[in-house]
C-alpha atoms as a PDB file:
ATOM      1  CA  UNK A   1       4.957  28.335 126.654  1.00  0.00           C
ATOM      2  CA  UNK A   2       4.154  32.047 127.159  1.00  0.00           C
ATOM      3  CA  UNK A   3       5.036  33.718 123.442  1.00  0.00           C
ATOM      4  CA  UNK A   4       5.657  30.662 121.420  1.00  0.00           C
ATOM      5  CA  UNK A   5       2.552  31.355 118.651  1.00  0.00           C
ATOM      6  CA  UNK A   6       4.542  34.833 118.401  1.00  0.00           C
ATOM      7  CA  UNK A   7       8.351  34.036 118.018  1.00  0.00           C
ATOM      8  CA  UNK A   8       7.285  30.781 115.487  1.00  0.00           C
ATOM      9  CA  UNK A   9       8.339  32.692 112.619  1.00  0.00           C
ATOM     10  CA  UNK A  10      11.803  33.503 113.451  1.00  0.00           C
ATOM     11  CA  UNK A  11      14.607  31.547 115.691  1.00  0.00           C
ATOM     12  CA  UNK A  12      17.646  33.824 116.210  1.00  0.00           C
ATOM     13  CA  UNK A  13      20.894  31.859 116.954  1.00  0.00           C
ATOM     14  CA  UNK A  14      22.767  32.337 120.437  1.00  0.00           C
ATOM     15  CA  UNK A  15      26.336  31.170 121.213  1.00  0.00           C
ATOM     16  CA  UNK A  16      27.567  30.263 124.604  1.00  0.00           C
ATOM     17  CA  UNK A  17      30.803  31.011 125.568  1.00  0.00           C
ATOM     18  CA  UNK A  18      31.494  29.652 129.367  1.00  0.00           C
ATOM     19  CA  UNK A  19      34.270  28.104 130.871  1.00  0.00           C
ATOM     20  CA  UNK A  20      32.158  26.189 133.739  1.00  0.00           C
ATOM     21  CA  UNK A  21      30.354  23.023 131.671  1.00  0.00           C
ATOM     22  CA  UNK A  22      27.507  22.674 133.731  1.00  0.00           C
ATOM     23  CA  UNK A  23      26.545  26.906 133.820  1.00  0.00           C
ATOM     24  CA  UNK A  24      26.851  26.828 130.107  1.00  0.00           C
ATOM     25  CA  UNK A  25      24.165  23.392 130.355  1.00  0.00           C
ATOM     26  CA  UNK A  26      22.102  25.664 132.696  1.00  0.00           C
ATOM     27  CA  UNK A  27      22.434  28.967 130.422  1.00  0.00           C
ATOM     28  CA  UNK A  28      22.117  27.068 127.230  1.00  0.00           C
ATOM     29  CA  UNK A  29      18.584  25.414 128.883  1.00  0.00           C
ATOM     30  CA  UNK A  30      16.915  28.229 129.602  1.00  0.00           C
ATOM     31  CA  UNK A  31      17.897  30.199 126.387  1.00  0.00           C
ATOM     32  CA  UNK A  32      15.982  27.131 124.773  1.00  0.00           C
ATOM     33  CA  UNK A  33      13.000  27.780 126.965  1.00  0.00           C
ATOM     34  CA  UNK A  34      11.861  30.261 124.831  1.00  0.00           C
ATOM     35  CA  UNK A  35      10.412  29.068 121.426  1.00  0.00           C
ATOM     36  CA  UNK A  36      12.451  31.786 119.202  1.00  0.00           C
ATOM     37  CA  UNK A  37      15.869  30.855 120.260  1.00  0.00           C
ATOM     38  CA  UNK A  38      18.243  27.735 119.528  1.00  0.00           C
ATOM     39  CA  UNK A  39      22.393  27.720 120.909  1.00  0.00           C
ATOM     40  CA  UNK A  40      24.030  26.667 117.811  1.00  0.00           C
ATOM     41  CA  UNK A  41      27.578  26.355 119.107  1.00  0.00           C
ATOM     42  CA  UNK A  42      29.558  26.642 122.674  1.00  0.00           C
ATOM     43  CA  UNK A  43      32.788  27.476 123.639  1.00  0.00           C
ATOM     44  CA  UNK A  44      34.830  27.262 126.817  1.00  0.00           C
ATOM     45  CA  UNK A  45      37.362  29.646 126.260  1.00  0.00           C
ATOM     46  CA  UNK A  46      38.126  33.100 124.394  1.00  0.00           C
ATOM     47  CA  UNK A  47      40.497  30.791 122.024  1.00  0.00           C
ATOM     48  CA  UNK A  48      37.812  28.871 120.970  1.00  0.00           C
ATOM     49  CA  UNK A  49      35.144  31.506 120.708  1.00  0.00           C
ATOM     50  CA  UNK A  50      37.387  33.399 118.223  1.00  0.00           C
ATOM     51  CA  UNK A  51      37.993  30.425 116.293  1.00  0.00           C
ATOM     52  CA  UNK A  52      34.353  29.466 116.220  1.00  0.00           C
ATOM     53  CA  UNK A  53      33.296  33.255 115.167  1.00  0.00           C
ATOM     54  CA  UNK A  54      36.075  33.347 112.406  1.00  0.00           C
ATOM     55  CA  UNK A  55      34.641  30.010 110.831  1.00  0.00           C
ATOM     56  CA  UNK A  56      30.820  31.016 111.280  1.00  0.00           C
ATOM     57  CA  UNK A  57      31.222  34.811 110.996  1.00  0.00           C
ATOM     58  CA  UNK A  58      26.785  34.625 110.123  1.00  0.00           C
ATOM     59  CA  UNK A  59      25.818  32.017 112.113  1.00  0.00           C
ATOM     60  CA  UNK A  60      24.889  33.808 115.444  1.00  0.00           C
ATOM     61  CA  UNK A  61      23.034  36.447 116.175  1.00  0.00           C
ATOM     62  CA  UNK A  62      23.347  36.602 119.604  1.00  0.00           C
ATOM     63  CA  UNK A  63      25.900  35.714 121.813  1.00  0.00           C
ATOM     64  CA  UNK A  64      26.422  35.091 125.815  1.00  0.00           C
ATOM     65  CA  UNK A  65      29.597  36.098 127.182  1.00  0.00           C
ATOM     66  CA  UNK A  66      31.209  35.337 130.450  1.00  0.00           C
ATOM     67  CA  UNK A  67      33.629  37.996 131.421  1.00  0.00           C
ATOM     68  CA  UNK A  68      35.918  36.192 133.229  1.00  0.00           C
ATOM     69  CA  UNK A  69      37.450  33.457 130.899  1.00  0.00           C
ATOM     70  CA  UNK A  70      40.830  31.364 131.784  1.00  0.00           C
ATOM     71  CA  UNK A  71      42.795  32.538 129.109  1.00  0.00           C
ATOM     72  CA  UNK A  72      40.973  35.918 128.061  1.00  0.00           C
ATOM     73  CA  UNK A  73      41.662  39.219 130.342  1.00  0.00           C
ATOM     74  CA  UNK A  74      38.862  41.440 131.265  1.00  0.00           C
ATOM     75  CA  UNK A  75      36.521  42.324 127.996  1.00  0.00           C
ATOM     76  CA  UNK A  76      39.031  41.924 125.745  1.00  0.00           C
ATOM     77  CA  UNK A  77      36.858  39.276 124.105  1.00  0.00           C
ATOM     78  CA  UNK A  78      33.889  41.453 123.608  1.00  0.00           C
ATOM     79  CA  UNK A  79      36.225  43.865 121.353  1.00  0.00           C
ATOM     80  CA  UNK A  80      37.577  41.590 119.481  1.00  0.00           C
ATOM     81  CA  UNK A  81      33.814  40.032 118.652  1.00  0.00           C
ATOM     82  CA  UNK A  82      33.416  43.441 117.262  1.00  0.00           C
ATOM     83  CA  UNK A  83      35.922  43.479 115.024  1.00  0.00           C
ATOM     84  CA  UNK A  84      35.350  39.918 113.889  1.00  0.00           C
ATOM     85  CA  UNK A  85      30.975  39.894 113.780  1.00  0.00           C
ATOM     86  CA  UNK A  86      29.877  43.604 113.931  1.00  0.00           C
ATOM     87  CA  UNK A  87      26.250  42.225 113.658  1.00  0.00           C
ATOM     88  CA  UNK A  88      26.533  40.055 116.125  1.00  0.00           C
ATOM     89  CA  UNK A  89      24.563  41.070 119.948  1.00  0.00           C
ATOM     90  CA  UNK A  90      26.199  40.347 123.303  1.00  0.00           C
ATOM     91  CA  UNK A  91      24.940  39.675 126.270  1.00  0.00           C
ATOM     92  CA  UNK A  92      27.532  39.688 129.243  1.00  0.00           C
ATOM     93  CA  UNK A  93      27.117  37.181 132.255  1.00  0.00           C
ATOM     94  CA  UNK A  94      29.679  37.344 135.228  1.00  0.00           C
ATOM     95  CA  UNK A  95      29.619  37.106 138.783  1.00  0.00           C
ATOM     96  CA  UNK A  96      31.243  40.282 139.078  1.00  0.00           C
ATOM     97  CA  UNK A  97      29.866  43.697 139.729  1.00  0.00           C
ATOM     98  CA  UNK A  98      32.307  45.928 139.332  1.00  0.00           C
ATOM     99  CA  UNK A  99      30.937  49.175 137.914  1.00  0.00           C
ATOM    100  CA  UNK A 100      33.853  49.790 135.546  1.00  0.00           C
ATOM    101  CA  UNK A 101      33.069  46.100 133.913  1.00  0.00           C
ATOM    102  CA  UNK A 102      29.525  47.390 133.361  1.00  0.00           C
ATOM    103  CA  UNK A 103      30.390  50.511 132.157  1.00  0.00           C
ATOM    104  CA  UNK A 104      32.941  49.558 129.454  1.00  0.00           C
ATOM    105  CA  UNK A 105      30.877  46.705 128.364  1.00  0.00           C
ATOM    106  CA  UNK A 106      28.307  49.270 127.635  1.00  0.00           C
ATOM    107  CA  UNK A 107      30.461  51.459 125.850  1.00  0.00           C
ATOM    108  CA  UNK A 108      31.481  48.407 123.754  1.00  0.00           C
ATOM    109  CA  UNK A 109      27.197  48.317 123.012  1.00  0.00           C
ATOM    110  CA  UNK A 110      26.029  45.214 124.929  1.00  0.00           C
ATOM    111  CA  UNK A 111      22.703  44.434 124.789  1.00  0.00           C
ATOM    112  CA  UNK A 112      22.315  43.166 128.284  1.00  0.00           C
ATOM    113  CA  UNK A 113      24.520  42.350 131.612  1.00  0.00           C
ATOM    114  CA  UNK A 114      23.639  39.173 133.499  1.00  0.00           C
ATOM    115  CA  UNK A 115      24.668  38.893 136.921  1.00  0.00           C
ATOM    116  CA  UNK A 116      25.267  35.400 138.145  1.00  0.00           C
ATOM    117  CA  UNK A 117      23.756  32.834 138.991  1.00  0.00           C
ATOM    118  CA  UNK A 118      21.323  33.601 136.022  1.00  0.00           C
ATOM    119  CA  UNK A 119      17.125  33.982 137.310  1.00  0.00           C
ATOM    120  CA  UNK A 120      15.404  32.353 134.834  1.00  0.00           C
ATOM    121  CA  UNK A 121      12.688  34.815 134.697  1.00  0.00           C
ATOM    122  CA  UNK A 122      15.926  37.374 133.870  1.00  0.00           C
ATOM    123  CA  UNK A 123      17.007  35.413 131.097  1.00  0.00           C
ATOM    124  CA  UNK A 124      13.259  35.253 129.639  1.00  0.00           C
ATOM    125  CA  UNK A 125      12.939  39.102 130.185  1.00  0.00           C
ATOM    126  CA  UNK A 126      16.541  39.599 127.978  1.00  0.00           C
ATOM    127  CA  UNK A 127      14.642  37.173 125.892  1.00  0.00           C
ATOM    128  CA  UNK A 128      11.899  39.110 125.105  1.00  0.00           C
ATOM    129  CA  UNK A 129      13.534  42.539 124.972  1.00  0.00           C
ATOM    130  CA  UNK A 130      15.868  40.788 121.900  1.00  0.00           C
ATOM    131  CA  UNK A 131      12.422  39.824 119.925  1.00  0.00           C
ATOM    132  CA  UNK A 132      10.858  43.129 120.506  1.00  0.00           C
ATOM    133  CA  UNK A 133      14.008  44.939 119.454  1.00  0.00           C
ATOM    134  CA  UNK A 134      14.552  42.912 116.105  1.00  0.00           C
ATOM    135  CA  UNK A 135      11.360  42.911 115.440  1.00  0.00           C
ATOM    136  CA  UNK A 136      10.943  46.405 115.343  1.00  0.00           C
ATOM    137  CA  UNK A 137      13.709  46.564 112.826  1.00  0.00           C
ATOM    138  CA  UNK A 138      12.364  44.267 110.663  1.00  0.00           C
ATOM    139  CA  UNK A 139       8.903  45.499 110.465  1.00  0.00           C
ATOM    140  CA  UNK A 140       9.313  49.172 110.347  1.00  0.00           C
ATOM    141  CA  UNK A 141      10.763  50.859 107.484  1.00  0.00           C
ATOM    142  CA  UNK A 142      10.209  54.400 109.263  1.00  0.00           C
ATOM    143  CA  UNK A 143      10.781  55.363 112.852  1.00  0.00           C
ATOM    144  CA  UNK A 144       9.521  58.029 114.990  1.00  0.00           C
ATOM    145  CA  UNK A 145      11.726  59.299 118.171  1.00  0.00           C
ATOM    146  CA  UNK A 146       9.084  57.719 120.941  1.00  0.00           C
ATOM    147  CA  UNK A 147       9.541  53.965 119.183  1.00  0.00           C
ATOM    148  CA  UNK A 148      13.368  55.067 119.115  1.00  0.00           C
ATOM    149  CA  UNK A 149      13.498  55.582 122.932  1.00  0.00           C
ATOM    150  CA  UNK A 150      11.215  52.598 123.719  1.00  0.00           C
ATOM    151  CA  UNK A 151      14.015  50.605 122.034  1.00  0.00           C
ATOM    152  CA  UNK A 152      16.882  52.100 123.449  1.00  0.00           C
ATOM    153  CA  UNK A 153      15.721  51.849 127.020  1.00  0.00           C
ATOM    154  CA  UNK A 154      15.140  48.108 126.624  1.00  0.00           C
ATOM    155  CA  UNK A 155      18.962  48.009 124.635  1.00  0.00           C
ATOM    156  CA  UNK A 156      20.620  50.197 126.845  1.00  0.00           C
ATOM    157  CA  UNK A 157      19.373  49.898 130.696  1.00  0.00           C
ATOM    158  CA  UNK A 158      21.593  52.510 131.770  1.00  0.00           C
ATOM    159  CA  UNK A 159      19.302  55.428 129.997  1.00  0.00           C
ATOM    160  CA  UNK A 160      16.321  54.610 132.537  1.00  0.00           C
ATOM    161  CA  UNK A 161      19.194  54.459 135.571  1.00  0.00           C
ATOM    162  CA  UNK A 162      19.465  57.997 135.311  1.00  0.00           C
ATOM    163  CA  UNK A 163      15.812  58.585 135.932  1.00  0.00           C
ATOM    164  CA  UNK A 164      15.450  55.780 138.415  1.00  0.00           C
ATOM    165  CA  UNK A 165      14.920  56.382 141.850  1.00  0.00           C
ATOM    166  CA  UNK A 166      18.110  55.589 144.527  1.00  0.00           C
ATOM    167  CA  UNK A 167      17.985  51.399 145.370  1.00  0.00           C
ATOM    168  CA  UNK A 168      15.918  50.662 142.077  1.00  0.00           C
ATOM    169  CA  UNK A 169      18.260  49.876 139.188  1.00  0.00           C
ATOM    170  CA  UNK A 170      16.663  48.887 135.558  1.00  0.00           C
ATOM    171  CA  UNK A 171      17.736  45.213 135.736  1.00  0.00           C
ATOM    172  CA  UNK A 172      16.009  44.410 138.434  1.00  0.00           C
ATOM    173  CA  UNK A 173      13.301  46.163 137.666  1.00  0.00           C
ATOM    174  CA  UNK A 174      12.976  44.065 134.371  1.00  0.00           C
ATOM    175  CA  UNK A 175      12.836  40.807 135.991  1.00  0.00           C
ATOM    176  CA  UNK A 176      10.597  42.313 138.969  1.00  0.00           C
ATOM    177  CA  UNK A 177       7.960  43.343 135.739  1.00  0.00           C
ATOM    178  CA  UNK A 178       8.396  39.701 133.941  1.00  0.00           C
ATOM    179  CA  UNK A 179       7.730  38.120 137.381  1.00  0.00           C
ATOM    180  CA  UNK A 180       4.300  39.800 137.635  1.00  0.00           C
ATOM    181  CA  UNK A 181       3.589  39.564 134.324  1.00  0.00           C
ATOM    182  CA  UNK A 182       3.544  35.602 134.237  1.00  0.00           C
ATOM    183  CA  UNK A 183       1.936  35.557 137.703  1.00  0.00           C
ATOM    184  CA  UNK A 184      -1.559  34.403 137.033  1.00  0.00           C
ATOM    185  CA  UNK A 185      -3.158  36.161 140.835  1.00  0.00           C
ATOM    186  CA  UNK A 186      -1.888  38.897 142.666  1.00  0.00           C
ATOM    187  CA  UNK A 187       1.684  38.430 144.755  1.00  0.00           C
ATOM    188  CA  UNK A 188       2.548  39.302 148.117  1.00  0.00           C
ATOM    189  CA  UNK A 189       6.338  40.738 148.455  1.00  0.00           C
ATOM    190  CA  UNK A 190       7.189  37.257 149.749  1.00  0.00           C
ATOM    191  CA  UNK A 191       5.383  35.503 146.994  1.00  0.00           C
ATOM    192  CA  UNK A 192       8.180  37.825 144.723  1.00  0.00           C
ATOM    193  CA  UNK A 193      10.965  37.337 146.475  1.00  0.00           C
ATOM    194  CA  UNK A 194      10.748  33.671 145.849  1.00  0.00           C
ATOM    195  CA  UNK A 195       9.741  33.659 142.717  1.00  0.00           C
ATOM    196  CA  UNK A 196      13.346  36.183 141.722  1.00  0.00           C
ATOM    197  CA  UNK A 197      15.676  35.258 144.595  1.00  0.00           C
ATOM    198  CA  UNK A 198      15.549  38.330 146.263  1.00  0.00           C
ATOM    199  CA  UNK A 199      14.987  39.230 149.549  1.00  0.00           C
ATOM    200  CA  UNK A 200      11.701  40.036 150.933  1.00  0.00           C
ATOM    201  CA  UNK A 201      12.232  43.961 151.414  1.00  0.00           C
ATOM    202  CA  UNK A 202      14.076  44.230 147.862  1.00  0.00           C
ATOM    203  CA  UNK A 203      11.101  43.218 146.364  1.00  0.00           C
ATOM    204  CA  UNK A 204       8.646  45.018 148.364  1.00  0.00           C
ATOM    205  CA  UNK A 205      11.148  48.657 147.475  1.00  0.00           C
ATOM    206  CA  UNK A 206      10.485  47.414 143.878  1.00  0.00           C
ATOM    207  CA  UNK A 207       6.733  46.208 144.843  1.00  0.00           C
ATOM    208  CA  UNK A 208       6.197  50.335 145.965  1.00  0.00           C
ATOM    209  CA  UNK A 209       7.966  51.977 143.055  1.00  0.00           C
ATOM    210  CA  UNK A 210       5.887  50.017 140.344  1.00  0.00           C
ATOM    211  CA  UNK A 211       2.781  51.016 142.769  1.00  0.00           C
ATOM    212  CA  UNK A 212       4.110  54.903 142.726  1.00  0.00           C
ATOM    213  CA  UNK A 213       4.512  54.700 139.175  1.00  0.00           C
ATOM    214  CA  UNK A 214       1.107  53.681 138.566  1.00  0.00           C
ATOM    215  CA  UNK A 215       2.680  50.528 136.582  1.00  0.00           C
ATOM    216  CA  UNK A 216       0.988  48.255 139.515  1.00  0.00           C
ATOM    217  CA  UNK A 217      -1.961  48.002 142.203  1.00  0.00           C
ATOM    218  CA  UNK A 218      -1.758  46.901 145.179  1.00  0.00           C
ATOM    219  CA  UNK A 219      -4.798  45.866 147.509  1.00  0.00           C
ATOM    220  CA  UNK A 220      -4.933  44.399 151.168  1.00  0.00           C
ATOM    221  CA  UNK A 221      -6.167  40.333 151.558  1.00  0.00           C
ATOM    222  CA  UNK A 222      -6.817  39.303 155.437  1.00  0.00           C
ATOM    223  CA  UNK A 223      -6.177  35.947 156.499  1.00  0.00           C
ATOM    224  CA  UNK A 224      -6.871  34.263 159.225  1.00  0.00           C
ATOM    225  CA  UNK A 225      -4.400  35.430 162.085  1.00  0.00           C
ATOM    226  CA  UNK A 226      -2.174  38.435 162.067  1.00  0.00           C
ATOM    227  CA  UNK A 227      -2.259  41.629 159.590  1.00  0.00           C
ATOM    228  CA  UNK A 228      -3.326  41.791 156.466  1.00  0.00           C
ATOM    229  CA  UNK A 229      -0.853  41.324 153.776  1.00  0.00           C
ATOM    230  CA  UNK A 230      -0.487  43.956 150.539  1.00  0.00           C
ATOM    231  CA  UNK A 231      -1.103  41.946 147.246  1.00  0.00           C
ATOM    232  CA  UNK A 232      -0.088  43.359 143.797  1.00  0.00           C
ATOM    233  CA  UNK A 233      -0.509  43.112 140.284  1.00  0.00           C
ATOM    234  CA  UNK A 234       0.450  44.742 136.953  1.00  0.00           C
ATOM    235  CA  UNK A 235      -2.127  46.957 135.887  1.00  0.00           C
ATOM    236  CA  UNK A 236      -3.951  45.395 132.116  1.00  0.00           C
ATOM    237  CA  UNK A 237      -1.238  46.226 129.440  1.00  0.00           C
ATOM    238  CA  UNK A 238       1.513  46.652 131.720  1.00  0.00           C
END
């Protein structure tokens, strides 16, 4: 798998708290795609996620949160984590998107918000972002204030919002760039759209933007009956 050599030397620990067995099977699978990450515990309720945090206050670093939990009320789970595992990351997945859930999980210092059903190639992205960010932290002793804003744009999504253009929202944008970026040829906007599970003229708005931004190419391929088609690509070390 893509990374694996990388992440050998370090697995961080995720915990799964979902109420719906098979999306935590399907959430816990894919977190185990990637080499430098292992679920070491999940719960099905707020009740049992305290519990389980109280007992193994160290033994996560990461943990995936649904917001809507049968016996838990809005993010009221996310502050008491806090208070029990300040070192502990959180990653919120719901099916809601409310802007008010976004925004106070942010203000509570999420790492990441996960709209169901998970994209794969979304999780990976969060993934990735998590290694980078640790890894930066571990490495470097000193700082300077353009490796500070790389790492709070990939912590805190809503910094690059405000610079973003109207209809292209940082999520999105992540898994549009991890899509190309494990394509191995260039991919029409159809070829993206299936490949994220968005529509065809989402991911050709995205398709232009990385293309404005000079963060992708884009060249014409003629087949053999109708127009051509636009193909893109990352540009090397995108």
């Amino acid at each position: 798998m893509k990374g694996e050599n990388r992440h050998q030397s370090r697995r961080y620990r995720v915990l799964i708290v979902e109420d719906d067995f098979r999306i935590a099977r399907i959430n816990q699978a894919m977190v185990e795609q990637h080499a430098a990450f292992e679920v070491v515990g999940s719960c099905r309720d707020g009740r049992q996620a305290l519990a389980w945090l109280q007992q193994h206050p160290h033994d996560a670093d990461l943990a995936l949160f649904d917001v809507y939990l049968p016996d838990v009320e809005g993010l009221s789970l996310l502050w008491e984590a806090r208070r029990i595992c300040r070192h502990l990351d959180i990653v919120m997945v719901t099916a809601a998107k409310e802007v008010d859930t976004v925004e106070e999980a942010l203000r509570a210092g999420v790492f990441d918000f996960l709209i169901k059903p998970v994209q794969a190639v979304r999780m990976q992205a969060m993934l990735d972002r998590y290694v980078q960010r640790r890894n930066m932290g571990r490495l470097r002793r000193e700082i300077s204030q353009e490796q500070l804003d790389e790492v709070l744009t990939s912590a805190l999504p809503e910094i690059r919002a405000r610079t973003l253009p109207k209809g292209v929202d940082p999520l999105s944008l992540d898994t549009f760039l991890q899509a190309l970026s494990q394509a191995n040829e260039a991919l029409t906007a159809s070829d993206l759209a299936e490949r994220t599970g968005t529509s065809r003229s989402t991911a050709r708005r995205y398709l232009e933007y990385l293309v404005g931004t000079g963060q992708a190419v884009v060249a014409p391929a003629y087949g053999e009956v109708g127009r051509p088609q636009r193909l893109y690509q990352l540009k090397p070390n995108q």
